[in-house]
Protein backbone atom coordinates (compact mmCIF):
# COMPACT_ATOMS: atom_id res chain seq x y z
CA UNK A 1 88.17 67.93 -34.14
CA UNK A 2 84.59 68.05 -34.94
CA UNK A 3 82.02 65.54 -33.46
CA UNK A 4 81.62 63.29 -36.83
CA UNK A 5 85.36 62.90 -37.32
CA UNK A 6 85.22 61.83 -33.46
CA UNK A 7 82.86 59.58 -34.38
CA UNK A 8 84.01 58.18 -36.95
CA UNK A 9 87.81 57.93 -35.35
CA UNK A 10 86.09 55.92 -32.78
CA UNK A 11 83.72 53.41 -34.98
CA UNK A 12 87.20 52.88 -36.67
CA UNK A 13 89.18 52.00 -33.61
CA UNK A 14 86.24 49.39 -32.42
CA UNK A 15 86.08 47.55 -35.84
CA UNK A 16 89.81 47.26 -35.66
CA UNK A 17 89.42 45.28 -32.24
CA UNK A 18 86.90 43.49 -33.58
CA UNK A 19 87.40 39.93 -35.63
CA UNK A 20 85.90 40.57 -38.88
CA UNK A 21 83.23 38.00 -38.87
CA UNK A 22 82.03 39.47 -34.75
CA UNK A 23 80.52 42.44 -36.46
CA UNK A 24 77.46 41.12 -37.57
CA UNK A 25 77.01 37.78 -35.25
CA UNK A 26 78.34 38.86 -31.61
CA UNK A 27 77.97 42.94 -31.14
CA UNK A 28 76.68 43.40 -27.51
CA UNK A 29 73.10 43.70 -28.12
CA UNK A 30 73.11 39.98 -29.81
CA UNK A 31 75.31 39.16 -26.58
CA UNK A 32 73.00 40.20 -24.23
CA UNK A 33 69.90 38.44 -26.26
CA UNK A 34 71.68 35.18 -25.78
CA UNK A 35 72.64 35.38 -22.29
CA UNK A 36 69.06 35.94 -21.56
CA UNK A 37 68.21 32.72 -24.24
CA UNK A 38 69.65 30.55 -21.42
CA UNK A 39 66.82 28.57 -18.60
CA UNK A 40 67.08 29.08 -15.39
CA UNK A 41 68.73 25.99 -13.57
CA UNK A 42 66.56 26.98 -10.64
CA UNK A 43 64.28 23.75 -9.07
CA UNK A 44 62.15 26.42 -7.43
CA UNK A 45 59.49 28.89 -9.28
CA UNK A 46 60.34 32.25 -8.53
CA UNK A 47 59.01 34.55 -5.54
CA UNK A 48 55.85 36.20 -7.78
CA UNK A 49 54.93 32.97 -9.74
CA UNK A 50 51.68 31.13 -8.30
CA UNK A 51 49.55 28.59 -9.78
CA UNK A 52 46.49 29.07 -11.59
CA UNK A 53 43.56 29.47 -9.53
CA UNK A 54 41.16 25.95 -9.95
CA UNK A 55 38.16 26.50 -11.69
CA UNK A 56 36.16 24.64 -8.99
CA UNK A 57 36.84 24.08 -5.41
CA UNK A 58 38.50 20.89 -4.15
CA UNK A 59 35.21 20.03 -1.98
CA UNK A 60 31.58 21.56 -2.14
CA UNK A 61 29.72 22.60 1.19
CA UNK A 62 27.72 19.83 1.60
CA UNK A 63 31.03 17.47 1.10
CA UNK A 64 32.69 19.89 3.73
CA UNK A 65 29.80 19.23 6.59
CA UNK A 66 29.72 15.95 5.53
CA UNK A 67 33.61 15.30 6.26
CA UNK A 68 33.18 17.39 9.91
CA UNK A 69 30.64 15.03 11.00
CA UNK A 70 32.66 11.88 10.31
CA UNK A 71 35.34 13.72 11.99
CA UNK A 72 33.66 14.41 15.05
CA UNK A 73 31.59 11.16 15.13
CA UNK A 74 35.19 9.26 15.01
CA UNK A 75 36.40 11.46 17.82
CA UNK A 76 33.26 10.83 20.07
CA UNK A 77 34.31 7.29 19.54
CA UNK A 78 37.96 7.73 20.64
CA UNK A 79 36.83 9.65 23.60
CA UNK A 80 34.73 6.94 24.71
CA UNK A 81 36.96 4.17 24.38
CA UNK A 82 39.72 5.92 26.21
CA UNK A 83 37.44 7.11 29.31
CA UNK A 84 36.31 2.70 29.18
CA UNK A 85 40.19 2.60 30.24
CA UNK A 86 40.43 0.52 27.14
CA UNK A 87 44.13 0.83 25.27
CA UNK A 88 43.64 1.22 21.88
CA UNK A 89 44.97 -1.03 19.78
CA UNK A 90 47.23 1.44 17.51
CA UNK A 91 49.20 2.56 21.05
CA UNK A 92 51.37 0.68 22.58
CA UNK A 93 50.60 -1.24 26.21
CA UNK A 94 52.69 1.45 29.10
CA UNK A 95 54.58 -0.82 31.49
């Protein structure tokens, strides 16, 4: 048998297993396009997504030094009270 008759012997025997109407709206190529159609149901983003970069940063320098002084000036105050021997008043009194 030569390779078109093959061929054709073999596009014949598919159409026959095929509904007439699945020829044009469901051969494997559409299936595959519509499977991949579908969202993913996922509540994460994927591995390699990341958010956009911002354009500016959250805080400048000067907001930065300004933020570590305030910090440290409200530790230097926690230190002293607790070396006074004076509970604080967020912590609770130790029996």
């Amino acid at each position: 048998m030569s390779q078109d008759r093959r061929f054709t012997a073999l596009a014949a025997a598919l159409l026959s297993i095929l509904p007439i109407g699945a020829c044009v709206t469901s051969t494997p190529m559409n299936a595959l396009a519509e499977v991949q159609k579908t969202p993913k149901s996922t509540a994460y983003p994927a591995v390699e997504d990341a958010p956009p970069r911002p354009d500016k940063p959250a805080m400048t320098a000067d907001e930065q030094l300004k933020l570590k002084n305030e910090l440290a000036t409200a530790r230097d105050r926690q230190a002293k009270s607790k070396a006074k021997g004076g509970a604080s008043r967020h912590e609770p009194a130790k029996p």
